[in-house]
PDB file of N, CA and C in Angstrom:
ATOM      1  N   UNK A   1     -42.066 -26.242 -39.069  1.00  0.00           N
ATOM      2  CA  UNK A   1     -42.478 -26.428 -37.709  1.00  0.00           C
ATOM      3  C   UNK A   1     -43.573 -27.487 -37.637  1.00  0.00           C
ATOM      4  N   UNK A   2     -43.374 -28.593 -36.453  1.00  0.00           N
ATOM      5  CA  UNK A   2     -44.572 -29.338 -36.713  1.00  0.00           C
ATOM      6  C   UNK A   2     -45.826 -28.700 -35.799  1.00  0.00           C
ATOM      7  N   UNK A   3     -47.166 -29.288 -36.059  1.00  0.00           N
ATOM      8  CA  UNK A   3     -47.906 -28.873 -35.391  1.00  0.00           C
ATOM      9  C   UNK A   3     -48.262 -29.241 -34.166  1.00  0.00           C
ATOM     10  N   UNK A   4     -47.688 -29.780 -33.567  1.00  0.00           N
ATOM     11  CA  UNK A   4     -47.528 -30.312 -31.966  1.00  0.00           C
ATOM     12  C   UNK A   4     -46.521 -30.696 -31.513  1.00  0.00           C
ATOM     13  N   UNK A   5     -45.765 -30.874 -30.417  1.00  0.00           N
ATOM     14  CA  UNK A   5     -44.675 -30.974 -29.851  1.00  0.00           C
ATOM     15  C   UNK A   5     -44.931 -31.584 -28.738  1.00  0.00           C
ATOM     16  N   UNK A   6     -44.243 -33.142 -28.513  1.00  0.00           N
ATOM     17  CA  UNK A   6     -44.907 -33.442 -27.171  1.00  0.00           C
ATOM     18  C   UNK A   6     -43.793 -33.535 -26.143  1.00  0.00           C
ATOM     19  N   UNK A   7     -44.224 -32.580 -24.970  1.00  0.00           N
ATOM     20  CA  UNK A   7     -43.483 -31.659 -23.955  1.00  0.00           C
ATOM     21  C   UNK A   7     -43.757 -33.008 -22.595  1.00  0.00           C
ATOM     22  N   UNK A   8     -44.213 -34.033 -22.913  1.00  0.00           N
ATOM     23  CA  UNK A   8     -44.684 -35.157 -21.760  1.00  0.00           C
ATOM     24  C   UNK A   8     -43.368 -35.629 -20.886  1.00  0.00           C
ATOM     25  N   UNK A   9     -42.360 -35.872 -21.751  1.00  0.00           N
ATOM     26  CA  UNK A   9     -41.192 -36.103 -20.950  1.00  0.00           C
ATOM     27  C   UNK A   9     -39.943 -35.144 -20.444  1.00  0.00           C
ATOM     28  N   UNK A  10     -40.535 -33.856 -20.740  1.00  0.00           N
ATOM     29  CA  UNK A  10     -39.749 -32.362 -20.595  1.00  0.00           C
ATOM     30  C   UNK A  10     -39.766 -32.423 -19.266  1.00  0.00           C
ATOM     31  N   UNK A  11     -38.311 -31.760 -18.775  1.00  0.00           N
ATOM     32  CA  UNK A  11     -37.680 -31.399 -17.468  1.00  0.00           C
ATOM     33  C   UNK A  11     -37.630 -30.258 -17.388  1.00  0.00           C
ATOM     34  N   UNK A  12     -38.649 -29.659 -16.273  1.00  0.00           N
ATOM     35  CA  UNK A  12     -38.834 -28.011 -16.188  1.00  0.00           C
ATOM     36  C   UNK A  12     -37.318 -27.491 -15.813  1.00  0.00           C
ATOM     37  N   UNK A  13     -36.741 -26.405 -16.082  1.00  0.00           N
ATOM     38  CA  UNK A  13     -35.825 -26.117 -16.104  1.00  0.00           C
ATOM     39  C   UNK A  13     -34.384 -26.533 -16.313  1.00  0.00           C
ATOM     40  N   UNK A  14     -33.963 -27.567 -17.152  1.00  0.00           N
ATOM     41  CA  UNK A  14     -33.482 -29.002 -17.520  1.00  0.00           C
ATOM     42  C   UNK A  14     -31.811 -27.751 -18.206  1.00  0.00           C
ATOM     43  N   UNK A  15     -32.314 -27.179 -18.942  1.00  0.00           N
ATOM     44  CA  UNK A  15     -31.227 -26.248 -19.648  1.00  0.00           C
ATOM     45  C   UNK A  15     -30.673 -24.803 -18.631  1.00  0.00           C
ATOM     46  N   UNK A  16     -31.734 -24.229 -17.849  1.00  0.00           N
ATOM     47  CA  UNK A  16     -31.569 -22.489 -17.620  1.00  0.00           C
ATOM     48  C   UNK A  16     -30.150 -22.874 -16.931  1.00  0.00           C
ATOM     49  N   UNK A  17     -29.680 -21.734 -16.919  1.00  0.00           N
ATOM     50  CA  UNK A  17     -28.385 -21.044 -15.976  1.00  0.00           C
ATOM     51  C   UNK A  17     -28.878 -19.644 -15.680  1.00  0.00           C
ATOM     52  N   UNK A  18     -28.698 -19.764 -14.428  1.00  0.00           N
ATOM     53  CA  UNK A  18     -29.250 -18.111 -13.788  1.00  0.00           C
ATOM     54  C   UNK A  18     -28.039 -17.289 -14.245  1.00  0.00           C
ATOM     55  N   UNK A  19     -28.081 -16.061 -14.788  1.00  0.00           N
ATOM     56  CA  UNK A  19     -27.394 -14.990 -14.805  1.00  0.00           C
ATOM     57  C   UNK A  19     -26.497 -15.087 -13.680  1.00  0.00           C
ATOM     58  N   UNK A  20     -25.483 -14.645 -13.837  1.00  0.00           N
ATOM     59  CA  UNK A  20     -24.191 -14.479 -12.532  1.00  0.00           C
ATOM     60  C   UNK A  20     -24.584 -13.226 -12.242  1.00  0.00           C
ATOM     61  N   UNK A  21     -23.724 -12.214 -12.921  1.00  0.00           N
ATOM     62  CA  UNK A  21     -24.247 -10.757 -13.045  1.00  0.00           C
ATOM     63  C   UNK A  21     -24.961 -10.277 -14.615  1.00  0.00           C
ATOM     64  N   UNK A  22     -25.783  -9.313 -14.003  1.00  0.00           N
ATOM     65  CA  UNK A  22     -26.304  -8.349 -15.402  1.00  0.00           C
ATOM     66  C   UNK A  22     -26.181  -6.778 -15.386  1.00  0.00           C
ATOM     67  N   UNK A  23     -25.194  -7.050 -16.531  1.00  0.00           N
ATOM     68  CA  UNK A  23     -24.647  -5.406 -16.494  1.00  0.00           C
ATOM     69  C   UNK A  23     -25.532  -4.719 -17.485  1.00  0.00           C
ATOM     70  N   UNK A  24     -26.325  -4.198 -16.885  1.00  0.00           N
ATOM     71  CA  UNK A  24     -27.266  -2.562 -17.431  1.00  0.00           C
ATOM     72  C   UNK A  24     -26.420  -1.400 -18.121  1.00  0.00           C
ATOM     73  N   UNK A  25     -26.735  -1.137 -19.440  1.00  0.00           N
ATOM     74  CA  UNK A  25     -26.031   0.255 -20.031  1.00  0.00           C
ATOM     75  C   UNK A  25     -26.718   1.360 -19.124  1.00  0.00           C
ATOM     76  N   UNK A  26     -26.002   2.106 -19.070  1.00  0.00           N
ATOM     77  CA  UNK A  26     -26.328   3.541 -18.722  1.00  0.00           C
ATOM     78  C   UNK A  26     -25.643   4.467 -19.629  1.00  0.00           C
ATOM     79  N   UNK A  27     -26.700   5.294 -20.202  1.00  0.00           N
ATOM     80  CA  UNK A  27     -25.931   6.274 -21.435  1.00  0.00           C
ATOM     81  C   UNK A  27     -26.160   8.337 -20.322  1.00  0.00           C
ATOM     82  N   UNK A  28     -24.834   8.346 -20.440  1.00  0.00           N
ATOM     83  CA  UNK A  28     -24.828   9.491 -19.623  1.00  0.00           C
ATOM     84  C   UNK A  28     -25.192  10.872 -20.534  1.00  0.00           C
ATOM     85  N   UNK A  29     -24.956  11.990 -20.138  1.00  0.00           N
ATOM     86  CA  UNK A  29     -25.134  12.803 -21.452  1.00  0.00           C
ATOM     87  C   UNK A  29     -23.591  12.795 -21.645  1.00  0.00           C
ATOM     88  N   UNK A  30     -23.235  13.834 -22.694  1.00  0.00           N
ATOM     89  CA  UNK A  30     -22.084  13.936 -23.253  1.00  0.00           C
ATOM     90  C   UNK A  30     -20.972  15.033 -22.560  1.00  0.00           C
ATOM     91  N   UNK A  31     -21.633  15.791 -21.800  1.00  0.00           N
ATOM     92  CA  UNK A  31     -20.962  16.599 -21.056  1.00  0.00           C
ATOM     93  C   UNK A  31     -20.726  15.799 -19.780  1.00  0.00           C
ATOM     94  N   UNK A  32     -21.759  15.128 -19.148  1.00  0.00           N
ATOM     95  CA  UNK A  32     -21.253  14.724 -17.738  1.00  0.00           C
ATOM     96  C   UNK A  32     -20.052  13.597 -18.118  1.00  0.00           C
ATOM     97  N   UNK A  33     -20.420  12.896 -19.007  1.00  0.00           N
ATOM     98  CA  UNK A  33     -19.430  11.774 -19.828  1.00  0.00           C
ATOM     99  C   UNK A  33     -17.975  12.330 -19.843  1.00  0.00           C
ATOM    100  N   UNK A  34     -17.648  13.409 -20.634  1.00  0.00           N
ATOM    101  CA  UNK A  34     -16.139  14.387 -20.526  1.00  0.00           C
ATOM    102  C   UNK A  34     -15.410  15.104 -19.215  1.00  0.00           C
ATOM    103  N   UNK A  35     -16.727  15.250 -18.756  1.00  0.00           N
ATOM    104  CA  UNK A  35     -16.043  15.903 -17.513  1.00  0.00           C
ATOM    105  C   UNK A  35     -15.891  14.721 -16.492  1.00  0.00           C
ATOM    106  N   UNK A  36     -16.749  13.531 -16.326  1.00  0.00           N
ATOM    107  CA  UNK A  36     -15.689  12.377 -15.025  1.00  0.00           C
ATOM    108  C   UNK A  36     -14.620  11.622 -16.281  1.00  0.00           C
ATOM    109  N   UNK A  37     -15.031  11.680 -17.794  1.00  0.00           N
ATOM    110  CA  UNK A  37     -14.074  10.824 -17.944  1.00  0.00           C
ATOM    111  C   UNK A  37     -12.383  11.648 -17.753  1.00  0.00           C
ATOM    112  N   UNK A  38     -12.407  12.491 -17.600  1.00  0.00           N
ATOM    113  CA  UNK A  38     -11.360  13.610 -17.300  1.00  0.00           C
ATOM    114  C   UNK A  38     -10.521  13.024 -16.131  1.00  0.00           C
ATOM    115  N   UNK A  39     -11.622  13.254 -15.291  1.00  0.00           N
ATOM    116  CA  UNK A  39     -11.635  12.764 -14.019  1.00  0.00           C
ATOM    117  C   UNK A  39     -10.760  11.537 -13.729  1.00  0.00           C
ATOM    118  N   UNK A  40     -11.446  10.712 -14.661  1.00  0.00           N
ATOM    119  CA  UNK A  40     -11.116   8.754 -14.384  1.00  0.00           C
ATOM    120  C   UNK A  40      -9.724   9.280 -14.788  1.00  0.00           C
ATOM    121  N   UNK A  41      -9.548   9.773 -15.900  1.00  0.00           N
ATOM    122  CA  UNK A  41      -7.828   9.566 -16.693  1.00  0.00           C
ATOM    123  C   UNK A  41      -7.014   9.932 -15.655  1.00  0.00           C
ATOM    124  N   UNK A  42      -7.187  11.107 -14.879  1.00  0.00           N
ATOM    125  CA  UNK A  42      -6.199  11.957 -14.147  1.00  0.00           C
ATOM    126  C   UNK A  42      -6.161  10.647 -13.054  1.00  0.00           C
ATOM    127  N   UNK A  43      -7.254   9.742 -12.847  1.00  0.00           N
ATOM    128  CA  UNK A  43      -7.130   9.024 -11.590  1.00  0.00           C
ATOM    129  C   UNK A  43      -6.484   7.312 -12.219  1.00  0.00           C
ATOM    130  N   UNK A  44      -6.212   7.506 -13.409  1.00  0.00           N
ATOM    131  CA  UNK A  44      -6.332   6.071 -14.071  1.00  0.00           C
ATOM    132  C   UNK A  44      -6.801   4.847 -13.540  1.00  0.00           C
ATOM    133  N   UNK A  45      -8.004   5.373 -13.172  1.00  0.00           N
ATOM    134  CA  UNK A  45      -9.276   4.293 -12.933  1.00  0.00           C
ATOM    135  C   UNK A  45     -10.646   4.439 -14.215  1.00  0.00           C
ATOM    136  N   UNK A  46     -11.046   3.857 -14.240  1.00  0.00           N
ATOM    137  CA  UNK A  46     -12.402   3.484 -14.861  1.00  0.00           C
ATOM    138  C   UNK A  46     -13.472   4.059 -14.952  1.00  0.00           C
ATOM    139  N   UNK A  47     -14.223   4.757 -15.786  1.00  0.00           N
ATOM    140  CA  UNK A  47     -15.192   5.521 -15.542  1.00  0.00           C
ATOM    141  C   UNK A  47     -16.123   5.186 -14.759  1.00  0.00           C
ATOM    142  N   UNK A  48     -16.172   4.048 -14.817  1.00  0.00           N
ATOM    143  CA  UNK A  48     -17.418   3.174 -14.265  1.00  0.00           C
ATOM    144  C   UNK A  48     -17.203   3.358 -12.771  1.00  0.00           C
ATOM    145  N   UNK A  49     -16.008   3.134 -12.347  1.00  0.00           N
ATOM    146  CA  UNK A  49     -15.794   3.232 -11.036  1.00  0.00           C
ATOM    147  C   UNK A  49     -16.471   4.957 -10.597  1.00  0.00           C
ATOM    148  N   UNK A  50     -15.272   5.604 -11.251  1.00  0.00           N
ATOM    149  CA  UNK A  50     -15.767   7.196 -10.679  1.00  0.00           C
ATOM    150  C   UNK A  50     -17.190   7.575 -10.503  1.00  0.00           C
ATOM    151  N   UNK A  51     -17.984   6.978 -11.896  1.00  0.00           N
ATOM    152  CA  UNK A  51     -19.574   7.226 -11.455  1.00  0.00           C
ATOM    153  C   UNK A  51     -19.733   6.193 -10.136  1.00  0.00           C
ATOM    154  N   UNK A  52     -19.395   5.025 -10.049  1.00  0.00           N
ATOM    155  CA  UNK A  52     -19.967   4.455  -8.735  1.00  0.00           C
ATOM    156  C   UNK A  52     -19.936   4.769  -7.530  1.00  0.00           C
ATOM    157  N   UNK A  53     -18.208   5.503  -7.344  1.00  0.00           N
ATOM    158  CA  UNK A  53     -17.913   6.211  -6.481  1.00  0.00           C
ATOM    159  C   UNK A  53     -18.877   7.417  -5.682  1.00  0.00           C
ATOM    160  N   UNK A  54     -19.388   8.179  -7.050  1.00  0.00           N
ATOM    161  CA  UNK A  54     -20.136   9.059  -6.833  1.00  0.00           C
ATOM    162  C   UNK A  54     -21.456   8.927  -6.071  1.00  0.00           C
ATOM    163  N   UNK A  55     -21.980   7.818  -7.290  1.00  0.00           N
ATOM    164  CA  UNK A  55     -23.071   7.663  -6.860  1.00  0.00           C
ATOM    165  C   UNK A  55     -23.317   6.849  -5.297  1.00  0.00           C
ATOM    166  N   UNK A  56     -22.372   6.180  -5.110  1.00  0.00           N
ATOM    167  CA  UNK A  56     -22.412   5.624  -3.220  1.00  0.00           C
ATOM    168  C   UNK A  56     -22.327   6.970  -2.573  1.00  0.00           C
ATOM    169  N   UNK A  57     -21.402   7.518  -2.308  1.00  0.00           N
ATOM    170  CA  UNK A  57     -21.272   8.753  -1.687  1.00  0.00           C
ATOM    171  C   UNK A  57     -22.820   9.709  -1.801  1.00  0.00           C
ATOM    172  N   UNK A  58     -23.966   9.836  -2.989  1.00  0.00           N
ATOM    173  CA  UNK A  58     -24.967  10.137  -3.418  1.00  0.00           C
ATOM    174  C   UNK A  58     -25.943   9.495  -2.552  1.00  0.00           C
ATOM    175  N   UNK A  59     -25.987   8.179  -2.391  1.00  0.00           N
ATOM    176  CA  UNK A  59     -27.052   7.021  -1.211  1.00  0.00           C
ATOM    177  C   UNK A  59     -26.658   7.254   0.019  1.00  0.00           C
ATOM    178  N   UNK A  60     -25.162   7.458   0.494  1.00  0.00           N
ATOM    179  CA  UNK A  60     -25.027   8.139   1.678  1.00  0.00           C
ATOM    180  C   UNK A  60     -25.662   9.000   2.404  1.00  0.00           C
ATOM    181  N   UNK A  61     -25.689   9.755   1.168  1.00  0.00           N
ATOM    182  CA  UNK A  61     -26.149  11.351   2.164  1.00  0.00           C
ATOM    183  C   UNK A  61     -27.504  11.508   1.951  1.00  0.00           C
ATOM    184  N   UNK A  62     -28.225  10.702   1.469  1.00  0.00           N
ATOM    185  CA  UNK A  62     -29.433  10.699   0.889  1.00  0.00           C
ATOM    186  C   UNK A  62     -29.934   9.846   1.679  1.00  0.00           C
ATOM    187  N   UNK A  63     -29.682   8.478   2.448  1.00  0.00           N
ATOM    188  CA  UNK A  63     -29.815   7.526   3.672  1.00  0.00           C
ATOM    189  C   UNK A  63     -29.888   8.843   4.967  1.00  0.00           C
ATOM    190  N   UNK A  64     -28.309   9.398   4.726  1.00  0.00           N
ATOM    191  CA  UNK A  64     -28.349  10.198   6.076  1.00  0.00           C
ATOM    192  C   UNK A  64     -29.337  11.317   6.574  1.00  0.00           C
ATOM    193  N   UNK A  65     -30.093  11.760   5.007  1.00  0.00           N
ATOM    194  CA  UNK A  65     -31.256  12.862   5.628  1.00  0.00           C
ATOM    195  C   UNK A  65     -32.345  12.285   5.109  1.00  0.00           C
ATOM    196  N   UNK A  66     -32.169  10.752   5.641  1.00  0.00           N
ATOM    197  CA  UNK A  66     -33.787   9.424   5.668  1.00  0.00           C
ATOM    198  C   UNK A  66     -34.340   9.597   3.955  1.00  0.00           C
ATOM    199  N   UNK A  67     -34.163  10.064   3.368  1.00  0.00           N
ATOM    200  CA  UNK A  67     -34.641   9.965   2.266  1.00  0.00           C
ATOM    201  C   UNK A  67     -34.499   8.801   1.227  1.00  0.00           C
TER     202      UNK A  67
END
């Protein structure tokens, strides 16, 4: 590495690309995990969906008594 670097003709942000999307893990426990992935199969949709499903329907009713 040298000991200085001269940054004089550097273009602030010259390289970035903003993220499109950023997908966050969520680790469920292992029981709620078996019982929607049950769920998803019988519906052959996506787990991901069924929790989303849920969880909108969850902001619903949770909007609806202002909370």
């Amino acid at each position: 590495m040298k000991k200085e670097y001269d940054f004089s003709k550097a273009v602030q942000g010259e390289f970035y690309r903003p993220m499109e999307r950023l997908e966050i893990p969520i680790y469920l426990d292992k029981e709620v995990k078996e019982f929607f992935g049950k769920t998803a199969s019988k519906k052959k949709i996506g787990l991901d969906k069924v929790v989303n499903i849920i969880l909108r329907k969850e902001m619903e009713m949770l909007k609806a008594m202002g909370i």
